[in-house]
C-alpha atoms as a PDB file:
ATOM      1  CA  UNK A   1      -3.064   7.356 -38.723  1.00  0.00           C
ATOM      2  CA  UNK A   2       0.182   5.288 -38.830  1.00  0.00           C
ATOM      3  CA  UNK A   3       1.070   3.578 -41.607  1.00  0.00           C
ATOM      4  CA  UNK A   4       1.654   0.147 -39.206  1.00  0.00           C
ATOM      5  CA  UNK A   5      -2.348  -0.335 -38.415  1.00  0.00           C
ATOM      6  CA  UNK A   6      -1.599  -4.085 -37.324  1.00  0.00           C
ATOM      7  CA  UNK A   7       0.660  -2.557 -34.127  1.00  0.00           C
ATOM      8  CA  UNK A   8      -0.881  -4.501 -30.968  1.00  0.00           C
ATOM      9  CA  UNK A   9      -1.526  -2.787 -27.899  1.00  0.00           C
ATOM     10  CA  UNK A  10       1.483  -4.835 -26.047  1.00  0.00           C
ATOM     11  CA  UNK A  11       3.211  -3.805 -28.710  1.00  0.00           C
ATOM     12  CA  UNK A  12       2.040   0.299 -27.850  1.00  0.00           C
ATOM     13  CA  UNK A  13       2.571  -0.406 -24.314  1.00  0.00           C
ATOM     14  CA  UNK A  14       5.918  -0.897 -24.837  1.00  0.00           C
ATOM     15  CA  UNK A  15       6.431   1.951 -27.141  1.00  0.00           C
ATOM     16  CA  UNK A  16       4.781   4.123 -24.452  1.00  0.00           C
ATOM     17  CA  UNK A  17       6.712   2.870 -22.045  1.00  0.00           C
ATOM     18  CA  UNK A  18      10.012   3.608 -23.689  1.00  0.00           C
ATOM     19  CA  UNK A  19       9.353   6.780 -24.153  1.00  0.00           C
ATOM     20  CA  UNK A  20       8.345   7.716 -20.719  1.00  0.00           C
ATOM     21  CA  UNK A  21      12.407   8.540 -19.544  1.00  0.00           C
ATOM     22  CA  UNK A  22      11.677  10.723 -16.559  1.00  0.00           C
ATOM     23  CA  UNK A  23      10.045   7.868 -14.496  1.00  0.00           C
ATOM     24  CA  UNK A  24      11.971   5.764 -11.857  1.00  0.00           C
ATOM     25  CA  UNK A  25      13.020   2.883 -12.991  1.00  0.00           C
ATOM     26  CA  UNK A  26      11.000   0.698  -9.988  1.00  0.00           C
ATOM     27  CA  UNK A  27       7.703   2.631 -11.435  1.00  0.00           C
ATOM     28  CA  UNK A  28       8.498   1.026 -15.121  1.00  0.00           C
ATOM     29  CA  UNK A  29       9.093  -1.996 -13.853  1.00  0.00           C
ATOM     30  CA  UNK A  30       5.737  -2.103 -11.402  1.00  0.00           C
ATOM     31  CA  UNK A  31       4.390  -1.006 -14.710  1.00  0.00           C
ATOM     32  CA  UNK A  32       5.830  -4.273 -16.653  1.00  0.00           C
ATOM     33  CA  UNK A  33       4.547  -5.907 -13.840  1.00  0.00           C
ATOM     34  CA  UNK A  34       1.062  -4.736 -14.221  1.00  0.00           C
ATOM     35  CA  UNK A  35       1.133  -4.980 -18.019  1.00  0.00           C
ATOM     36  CA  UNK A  36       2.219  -8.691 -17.706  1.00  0.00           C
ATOM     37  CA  UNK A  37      -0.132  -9.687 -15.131  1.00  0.00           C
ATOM     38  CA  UNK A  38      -3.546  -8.071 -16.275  1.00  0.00           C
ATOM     39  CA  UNK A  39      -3.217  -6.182 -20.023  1.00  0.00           C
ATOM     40  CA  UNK A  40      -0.948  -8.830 -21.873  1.00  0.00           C
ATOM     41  CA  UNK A  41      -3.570 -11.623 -22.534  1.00  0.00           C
ATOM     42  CA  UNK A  42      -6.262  -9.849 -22.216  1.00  0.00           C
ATOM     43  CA  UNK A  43      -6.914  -6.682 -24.326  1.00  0.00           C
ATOM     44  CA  UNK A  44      -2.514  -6.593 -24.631  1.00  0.00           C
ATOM     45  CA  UNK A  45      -3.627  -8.847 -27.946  1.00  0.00           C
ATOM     46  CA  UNK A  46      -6.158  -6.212 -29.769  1.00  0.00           C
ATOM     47  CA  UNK A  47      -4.892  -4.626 -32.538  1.00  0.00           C
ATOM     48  CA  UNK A  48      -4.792  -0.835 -31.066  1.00  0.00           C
ATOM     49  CA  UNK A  49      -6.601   1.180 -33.733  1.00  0.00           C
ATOM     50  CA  UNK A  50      -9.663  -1.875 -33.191  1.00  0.00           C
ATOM     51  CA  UNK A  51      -9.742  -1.420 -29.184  1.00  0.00           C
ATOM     52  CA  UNK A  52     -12.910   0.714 -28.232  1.00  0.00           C
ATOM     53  CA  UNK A  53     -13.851   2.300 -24.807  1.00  0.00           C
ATOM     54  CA  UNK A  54     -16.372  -0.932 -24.760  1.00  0.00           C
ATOM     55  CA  UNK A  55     -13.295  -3.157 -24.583  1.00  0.00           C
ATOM     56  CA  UNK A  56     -12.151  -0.558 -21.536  1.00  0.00           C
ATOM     57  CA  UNK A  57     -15.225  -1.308 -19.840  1.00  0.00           C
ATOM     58  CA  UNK A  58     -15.476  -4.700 -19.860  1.00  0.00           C
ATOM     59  CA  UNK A  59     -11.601  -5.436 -19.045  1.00  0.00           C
ATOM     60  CA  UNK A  60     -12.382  -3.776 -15.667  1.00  0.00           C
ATOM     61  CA  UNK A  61     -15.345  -5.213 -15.530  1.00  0.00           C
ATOM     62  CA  UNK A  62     -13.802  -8.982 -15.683  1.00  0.00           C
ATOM     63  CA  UNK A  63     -11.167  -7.609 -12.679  1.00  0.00           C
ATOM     64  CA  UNK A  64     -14.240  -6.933 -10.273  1.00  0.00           C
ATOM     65  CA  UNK A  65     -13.269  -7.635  -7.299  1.00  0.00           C
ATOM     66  CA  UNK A  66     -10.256  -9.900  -8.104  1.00  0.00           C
ATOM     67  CA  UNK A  67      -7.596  -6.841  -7.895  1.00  0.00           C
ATOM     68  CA  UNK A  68      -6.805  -4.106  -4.668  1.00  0.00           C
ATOM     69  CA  UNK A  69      -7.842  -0.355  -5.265  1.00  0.00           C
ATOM     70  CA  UNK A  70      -3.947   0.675  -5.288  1.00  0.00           C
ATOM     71  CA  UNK A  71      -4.025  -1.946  -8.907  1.00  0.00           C
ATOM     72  CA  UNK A  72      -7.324  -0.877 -10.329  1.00  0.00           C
ATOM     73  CA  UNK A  73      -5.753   2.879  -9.646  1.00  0.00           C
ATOM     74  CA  UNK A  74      -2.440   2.078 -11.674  1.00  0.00           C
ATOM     75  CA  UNK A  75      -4.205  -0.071 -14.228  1.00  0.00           C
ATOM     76  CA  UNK A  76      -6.470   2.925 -15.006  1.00  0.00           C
ATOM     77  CA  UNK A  77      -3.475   5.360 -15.361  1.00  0.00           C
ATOM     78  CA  UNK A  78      -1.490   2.675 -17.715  1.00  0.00           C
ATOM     79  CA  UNK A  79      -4.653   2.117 -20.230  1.00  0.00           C
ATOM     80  CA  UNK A  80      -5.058   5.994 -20.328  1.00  0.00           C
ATOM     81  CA  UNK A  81      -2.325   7.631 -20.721  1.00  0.00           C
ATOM     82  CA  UNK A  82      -0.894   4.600 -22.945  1.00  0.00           C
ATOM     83  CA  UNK A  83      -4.173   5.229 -25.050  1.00  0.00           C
ATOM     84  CA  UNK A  84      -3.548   9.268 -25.195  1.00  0.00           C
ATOM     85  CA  UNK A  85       0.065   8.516 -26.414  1.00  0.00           C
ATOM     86  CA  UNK A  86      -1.512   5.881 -29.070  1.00  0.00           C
ATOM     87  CA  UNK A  87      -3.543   8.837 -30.054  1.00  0.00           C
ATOM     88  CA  UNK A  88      -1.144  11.650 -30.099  1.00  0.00           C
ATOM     89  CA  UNK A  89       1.087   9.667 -32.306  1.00  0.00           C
ATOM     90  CA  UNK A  90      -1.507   8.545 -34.514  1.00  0.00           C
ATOM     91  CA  UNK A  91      -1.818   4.996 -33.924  1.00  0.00           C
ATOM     92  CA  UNK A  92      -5.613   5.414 -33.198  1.00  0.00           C
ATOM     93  CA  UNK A  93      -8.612   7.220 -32.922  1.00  0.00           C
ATOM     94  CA  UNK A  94      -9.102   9.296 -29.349  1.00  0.00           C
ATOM     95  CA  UNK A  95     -10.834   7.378 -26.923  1.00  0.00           C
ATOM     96  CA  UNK A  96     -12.706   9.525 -24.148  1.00  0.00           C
ATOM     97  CA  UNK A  97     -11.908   7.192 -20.777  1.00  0.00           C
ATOM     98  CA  UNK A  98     -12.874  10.387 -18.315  1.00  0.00           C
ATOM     99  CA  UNK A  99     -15.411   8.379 -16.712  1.00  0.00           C
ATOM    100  CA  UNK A 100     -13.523   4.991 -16.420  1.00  0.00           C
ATOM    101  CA  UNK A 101     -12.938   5.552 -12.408  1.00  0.00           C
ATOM    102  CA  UNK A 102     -11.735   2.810  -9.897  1.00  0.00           C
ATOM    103  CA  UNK A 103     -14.199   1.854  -7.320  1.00  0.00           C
ATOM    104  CA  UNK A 104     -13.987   1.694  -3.663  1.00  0.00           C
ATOM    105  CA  UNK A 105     -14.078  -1.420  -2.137  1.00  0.00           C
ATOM    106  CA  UNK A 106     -16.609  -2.646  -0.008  1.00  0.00           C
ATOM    107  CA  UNK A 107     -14.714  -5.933   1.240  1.00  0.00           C
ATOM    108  CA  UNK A 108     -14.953  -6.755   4.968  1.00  0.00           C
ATOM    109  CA  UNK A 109     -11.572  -6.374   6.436  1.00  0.00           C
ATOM    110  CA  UNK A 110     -10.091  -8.175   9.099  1.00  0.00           C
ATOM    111  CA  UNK A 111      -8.948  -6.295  12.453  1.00  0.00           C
ATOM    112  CA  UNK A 112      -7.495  -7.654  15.455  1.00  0.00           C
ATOM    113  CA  UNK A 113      -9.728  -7.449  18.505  1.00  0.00           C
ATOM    114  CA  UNK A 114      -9.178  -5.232  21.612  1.00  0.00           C
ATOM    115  CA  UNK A 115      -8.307  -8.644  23.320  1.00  0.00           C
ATOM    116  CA  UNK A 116      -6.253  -9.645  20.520  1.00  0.00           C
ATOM    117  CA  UNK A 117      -4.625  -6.933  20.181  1.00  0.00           C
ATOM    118  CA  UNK A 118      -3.727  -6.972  24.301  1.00  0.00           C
ATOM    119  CA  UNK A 119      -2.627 -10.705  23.842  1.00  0.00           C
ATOM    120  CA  UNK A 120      -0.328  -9.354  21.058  1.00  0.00           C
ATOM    121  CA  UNK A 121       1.176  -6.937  22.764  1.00  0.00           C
ATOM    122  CA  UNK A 122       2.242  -8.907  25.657  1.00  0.00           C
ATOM    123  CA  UNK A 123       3.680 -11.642  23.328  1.00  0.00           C
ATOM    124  CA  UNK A 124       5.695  -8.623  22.076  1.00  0.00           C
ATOM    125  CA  UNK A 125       7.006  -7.170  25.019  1.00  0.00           C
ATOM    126  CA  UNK A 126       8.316 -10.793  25.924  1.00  0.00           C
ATOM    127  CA  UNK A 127      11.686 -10.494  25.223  1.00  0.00           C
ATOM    128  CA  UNK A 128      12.170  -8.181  23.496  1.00  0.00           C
ATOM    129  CA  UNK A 129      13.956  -7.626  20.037  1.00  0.00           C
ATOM    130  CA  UNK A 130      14.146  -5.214  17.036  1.00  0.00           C
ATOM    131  CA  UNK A 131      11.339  -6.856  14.780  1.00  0.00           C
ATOM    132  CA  UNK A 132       9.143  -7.382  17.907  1.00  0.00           C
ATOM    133  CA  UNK A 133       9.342  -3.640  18.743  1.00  0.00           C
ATOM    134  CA  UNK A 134       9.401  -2.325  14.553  1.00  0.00           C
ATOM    135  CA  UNK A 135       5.482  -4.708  14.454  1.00  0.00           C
ATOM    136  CA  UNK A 136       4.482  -2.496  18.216  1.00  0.00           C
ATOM    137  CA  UNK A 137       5.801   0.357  16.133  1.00  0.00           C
ATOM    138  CA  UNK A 138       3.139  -0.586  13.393  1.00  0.00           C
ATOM    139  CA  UNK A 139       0.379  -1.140  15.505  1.00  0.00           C
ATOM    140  CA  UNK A 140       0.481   2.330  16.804  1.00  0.00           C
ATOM    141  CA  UNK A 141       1.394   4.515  13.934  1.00  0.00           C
ATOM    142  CA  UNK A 142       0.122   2.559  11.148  1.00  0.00           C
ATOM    143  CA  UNK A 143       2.987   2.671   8.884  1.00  0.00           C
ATOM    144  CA  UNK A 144       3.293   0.294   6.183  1.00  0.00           C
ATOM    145  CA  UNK A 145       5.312  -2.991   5.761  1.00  0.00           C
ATOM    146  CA  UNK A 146       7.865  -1.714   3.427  1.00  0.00           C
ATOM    147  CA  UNK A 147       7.843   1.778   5.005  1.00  0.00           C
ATOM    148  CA  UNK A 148       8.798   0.146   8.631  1.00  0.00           C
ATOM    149  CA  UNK A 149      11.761  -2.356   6.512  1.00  0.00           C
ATOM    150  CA  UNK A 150      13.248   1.847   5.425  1.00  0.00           C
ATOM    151  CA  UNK A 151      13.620   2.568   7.943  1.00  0.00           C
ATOM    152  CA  UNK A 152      16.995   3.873   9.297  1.00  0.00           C
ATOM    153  CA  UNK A 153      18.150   5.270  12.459  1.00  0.00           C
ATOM    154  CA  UNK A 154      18.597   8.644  11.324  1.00  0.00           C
ATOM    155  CA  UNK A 155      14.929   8.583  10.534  1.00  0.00           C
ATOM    156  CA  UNK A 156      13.928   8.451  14.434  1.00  0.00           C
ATOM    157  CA  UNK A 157      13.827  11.480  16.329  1.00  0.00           C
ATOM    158  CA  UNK A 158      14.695  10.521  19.477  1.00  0.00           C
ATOM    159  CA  UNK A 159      13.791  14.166  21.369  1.00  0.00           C
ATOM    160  CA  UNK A 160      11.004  14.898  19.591  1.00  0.00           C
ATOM    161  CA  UNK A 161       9.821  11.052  20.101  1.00  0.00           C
ATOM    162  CA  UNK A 162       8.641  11.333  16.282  1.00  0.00           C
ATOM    163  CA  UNK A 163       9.626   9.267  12.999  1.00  0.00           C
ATOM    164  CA  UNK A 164       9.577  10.235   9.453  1.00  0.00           C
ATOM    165  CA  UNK A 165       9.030   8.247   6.665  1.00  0.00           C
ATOM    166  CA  UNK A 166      11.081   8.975   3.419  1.00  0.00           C
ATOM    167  CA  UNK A 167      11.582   5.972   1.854  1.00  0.00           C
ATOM    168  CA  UNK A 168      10.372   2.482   1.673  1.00  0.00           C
ATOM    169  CA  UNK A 169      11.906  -0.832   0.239  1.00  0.00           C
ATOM    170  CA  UNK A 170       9.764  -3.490  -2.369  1.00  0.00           C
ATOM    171  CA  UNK A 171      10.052  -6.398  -3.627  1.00  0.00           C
ATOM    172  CA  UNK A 172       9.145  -6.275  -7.346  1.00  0.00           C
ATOM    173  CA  UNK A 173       8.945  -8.215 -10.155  1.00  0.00           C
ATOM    174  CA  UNK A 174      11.782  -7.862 -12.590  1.00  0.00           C
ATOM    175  CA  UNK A 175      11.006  -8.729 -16.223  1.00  0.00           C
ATOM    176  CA  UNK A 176      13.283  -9.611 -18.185  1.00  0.00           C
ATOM    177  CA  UNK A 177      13.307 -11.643 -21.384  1.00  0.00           C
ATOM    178  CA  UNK A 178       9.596 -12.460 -20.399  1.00  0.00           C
ATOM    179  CA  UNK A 179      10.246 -13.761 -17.115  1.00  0.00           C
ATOM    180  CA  UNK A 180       7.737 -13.610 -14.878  1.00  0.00           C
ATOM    181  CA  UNK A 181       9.319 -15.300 -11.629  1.00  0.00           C
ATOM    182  CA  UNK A 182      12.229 -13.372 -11.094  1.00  0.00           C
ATOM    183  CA  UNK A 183      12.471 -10.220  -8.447  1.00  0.00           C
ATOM    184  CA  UNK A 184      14.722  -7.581  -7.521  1.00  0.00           C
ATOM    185  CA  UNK A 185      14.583  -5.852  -4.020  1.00  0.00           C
ATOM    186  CA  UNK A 186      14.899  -1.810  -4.341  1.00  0.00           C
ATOM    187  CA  UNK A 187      14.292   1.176  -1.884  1.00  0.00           C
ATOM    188  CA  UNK A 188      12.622   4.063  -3.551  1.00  0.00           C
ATOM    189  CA  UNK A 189      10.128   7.244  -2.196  1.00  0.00           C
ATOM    190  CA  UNK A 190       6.897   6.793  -0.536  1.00  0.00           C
ATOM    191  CA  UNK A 191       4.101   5.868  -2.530  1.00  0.00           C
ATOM    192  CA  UNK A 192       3.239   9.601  -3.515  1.00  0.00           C
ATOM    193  CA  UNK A 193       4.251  12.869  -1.911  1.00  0.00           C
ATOM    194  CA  UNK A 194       1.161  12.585   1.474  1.00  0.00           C
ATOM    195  CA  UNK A 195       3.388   9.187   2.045  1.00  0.00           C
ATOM    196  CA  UNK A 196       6.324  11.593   3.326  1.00  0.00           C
ATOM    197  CA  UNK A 197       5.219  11.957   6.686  1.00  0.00           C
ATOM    198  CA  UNK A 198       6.160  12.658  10.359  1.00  0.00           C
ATOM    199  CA  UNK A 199       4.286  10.299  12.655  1.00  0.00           C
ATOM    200  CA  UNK A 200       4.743  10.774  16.387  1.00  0.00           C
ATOM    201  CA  UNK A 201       5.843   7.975  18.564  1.00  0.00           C
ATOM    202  CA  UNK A 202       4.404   6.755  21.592  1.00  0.00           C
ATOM    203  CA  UNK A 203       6.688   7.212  24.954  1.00  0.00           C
ATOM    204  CA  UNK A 204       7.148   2.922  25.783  1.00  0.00           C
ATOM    205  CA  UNK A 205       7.974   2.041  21.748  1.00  0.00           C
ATOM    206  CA  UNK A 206      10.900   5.140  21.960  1.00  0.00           C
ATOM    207  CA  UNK A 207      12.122   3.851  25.032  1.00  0.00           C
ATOM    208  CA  UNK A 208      12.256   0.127  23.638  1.00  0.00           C
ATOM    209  CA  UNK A 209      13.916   1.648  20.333  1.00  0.00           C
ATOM    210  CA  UNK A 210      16.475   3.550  22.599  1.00  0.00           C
ATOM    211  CA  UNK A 211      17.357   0.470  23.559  1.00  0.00           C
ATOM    212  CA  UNK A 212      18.874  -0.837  19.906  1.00  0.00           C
ATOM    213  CA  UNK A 213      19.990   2.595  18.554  1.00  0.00           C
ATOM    214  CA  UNK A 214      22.710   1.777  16.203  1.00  0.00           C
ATOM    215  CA  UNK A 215      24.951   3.944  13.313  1.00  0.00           C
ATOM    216  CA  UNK A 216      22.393   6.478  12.048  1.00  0.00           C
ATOM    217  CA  UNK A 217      22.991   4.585   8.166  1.00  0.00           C
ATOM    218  CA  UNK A 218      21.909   1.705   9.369  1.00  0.00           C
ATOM    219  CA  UNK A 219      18.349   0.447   8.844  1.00  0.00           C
ATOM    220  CA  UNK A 220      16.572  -0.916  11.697  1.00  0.00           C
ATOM    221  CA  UNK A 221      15.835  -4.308  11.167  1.00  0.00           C
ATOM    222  CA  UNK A 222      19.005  -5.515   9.252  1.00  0.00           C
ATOM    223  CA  UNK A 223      20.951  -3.816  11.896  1.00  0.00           C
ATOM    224  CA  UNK A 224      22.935  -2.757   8.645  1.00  0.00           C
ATOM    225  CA  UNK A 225      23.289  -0.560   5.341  1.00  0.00           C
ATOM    226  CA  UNK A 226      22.059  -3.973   3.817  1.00  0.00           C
ATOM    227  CA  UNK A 227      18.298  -3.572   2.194  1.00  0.00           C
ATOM    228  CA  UNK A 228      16.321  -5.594   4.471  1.00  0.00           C
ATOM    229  CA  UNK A 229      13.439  -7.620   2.421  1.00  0.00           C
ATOM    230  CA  UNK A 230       9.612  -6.813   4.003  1.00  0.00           C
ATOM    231  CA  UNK A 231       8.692 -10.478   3.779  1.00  0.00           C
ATOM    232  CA  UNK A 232      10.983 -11.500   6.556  1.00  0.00           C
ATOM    233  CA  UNK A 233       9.194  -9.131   8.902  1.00  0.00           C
ATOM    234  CA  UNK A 234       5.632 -10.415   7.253  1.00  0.00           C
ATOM    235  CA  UNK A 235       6.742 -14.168   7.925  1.00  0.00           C
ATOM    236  CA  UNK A 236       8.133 -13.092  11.430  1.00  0.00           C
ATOM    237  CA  UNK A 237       4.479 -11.935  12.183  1.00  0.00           C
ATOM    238  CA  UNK A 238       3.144 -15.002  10.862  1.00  0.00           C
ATOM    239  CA  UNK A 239       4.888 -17.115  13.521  1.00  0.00           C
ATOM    240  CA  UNK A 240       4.066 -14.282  16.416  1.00  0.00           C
ATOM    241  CA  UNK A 241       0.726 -14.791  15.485  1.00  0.00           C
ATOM    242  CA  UNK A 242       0.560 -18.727  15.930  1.00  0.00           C
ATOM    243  CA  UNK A 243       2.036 -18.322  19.203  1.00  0.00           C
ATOM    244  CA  UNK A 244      -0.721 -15.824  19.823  1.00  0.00           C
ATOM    245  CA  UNK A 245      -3.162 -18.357  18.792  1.00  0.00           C
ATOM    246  CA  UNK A 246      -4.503 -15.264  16.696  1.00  0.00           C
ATOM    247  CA  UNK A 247      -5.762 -16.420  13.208  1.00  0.00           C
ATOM    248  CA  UNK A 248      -3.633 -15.987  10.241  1.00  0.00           C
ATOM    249  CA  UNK A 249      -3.983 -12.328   8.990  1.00  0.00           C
ATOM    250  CA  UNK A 250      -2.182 -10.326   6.410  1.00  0.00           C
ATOM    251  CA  UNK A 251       0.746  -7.450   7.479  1.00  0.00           C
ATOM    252  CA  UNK A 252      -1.760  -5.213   6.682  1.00  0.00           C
ATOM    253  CA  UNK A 253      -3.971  -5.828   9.522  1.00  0.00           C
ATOM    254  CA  UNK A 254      -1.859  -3.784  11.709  1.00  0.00           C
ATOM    255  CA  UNK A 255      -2.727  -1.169   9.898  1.00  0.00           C
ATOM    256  CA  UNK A 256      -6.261  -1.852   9.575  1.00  0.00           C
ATOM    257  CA  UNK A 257      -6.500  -2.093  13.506  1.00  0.00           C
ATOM    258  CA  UNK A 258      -4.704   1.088  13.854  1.00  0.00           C
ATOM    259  CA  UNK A 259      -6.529   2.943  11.876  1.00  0.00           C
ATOM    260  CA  UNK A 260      -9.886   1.666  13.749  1.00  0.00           C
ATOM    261  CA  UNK A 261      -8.170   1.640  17.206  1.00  0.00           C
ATOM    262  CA  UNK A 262      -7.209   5.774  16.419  1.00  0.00           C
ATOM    263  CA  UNK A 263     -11.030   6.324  15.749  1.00  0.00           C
ATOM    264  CA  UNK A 264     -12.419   4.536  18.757  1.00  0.00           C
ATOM    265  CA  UNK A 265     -10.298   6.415  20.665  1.00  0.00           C
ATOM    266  CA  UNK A 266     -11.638   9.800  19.737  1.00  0.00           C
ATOM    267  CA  UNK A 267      -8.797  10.723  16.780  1.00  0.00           C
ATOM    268  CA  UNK A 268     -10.223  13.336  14.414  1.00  0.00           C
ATOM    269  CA  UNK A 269     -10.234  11.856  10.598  1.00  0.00           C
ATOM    270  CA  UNK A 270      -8.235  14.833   9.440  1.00  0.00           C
ATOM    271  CA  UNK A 271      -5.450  13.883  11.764  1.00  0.00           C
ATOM    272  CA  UNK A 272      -5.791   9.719  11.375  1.00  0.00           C
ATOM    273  CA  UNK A 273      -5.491  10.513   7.833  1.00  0.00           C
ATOM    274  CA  UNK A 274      -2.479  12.647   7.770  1.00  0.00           C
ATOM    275  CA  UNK A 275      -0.878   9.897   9.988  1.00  0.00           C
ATOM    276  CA  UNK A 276      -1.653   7.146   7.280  1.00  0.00           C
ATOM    277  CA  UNK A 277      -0.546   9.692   4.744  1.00  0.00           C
ATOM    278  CA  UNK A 278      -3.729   9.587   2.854  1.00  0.00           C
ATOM    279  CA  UNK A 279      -4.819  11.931   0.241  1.00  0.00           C
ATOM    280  CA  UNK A 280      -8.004  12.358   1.021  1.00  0.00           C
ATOM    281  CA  UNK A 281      -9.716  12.038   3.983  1.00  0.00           C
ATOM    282  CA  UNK A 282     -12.180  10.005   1.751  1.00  0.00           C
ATOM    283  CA  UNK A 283      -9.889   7.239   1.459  1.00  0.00           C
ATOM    284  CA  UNK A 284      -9.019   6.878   5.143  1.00  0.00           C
ATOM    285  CA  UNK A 285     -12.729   6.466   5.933  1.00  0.00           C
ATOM    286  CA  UNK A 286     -13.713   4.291   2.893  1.00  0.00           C
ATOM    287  CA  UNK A 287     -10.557   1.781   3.401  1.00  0.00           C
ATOM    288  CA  UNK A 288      -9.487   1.863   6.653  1.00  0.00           C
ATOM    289  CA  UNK A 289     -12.474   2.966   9.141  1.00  0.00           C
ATOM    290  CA  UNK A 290     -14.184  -0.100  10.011  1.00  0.00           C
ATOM    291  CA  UNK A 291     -16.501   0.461  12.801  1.00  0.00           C
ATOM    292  CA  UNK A 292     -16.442  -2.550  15.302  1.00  0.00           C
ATOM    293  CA  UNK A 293     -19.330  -3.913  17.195  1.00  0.00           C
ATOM    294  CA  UNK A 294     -18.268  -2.184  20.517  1.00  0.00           C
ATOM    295  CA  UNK A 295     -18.457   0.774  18.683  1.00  0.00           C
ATOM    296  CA  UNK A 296     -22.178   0.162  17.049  1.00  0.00           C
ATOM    297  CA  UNK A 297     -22.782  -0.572  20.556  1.00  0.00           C
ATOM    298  CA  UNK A 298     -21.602   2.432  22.472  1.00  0.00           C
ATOM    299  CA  UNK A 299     -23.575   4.465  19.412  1.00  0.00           C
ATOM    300  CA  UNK A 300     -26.440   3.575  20.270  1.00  0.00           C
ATOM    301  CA  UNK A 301     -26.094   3.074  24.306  1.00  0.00           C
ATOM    302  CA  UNK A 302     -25.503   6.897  23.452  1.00  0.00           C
ATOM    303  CA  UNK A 303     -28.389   7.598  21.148  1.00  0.00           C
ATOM    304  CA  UNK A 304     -30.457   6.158  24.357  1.00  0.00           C
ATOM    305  CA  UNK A 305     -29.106   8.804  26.679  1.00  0.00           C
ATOM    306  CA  UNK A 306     -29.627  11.749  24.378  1.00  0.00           C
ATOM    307  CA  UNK A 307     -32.761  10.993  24.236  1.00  0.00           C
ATOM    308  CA  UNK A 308     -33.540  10.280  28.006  1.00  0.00           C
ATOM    309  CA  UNK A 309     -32.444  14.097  28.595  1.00  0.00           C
END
């Protein structure tokens, strides 16, 4: 055991941290960011050779509910492998966290409507312009916020009417000195190595992009090499949807009703999740499969007919 047995886990954090110097420099500082938010005044003040898997459990315990599966996922990673380093270089005892696991959540999520989604799409087609045509591109291949603000003209494959994502741009917290407010905008690589995808593109949203092709460099929505931040295009649907008279709803809803759109419509999972760029096939149907009432109601208008035959 080290000599230092007063060392705080912030202060272990940090050393782990520091010594991690293959990581990207966006993941260390979404890992400040994490540290900052949830670890630092919570169990961050425990002396680290005190801290027992009983502390563990109860931390995650207090975060029920109150943090997304992506956060509980990272949080897990940062407590364990900091802990294994802790152990390794003898700053505590080994704590056995194998069966600390993050939990699915069972939260109702919001999807637009079939008639929602119609009365969006014609608002859309209005007039049409870039960001109007990027959100259509959403709503029928799923892709994510920061993945549509990537990407870049070279990314579109106009003869092949397909897309691929390889990059994706953030905002993120930047800490410095301890402060918490400021933020730095960075591209970096998809979220893991299933988030580099090819996603095919429906014939009317290539035709509209044909339309604004500019210099293969230049992203799509800054019409520019410029880094174009995600919350412009999240307030831009904001104000689409007011005109819509379509109640406020996260960016992420377009994904959502994507998702739940592809499986009314017949999509295999395998396939839905390979568009999403899932992992696991378990994920697609546990976080994005939300089965409307039309489709409880077609179930069991079918479960009638089978057994009429």
């Amino acid at each position: 055991m080290k000599e230092n047995k007063s060392i705080t886990y912030n202060n272990l954090l940090y050393l782990w941290l520091n010594s991690k110097s293959n990581i990207k420099i966006q993941t260390k500082l979404n890992y400040e960011h994490l540290i900052l938010r949830y670890i630092k005044y919570n169990i961050g003040k425990m002396i680290i050779n005190k801290i027992t898997k009983e502390d563990i459990r109860i931390f995650f315990i207090s975060l029920k509910n109150k943090i997304a599966i992506s956060t509980q996922k990272k949080l897990i990673y940062i407590i364990k492998a900091s802990l294994t380093y802790a152990h390794n270089n003898k700053y505590c005892q080994y704590i056995n966290l194998s069966d600390i696991k993050f939990k699915l959540d069972n939260k109702t999520i919001f999807i637009l409507s079939k008639e929602e989604q119609n009365i969006l799409e014609s608002i859309l087609k209005e007039k049409v312009n870039i960001r109007k045509v990027c959100l259509l591109l959403c709503l029928y291949t799923g892709i994510r916020v920061g993945e549509v603000s990537g990407l870049k003209w070279e990314d579109i494959d106009f003869s092949n009417k397909s897309l691929i994502i390889k990059r994706t741009i953030q905002r993120i917290s930047k800490n410095d000195n301890n402060i918490e407010n400021k933020t730095l905008l960075i591209e970096s690589t998809p979220k893991s190595e299933t988030s580099k995808r090819i996603i095919p593109i429906p014939n009317f949203i290539i035709e509209l992009l044909d339309k604004f092709k500019q210099n293969d460099n230049y992203y799509l929505l800054s019409n520019s090499e410029k880094l174009y931040d995600p919350r412009y295009l999240e307030s831009f649907y904001t104000r689409i949807l007011k005109k819509c008279h379509i109640k406020s709803n996260k960016f992420h809803t377009l994904r959502h009703t994507f998702a739940t759109r592809s499986i009314e419509s017949k999509m295999d999972i395998k396939t839905l999740s390979e568009i999403l760029g899932h992992s696991s096939v378990e994920i697609t149907l546990k976080l994005y499969v939300h089965p409307t009432y039309e489709m409880k109601k077609t179930s069991i208008e079918n479960l009638v007919k089978f057994m009429a035959i």
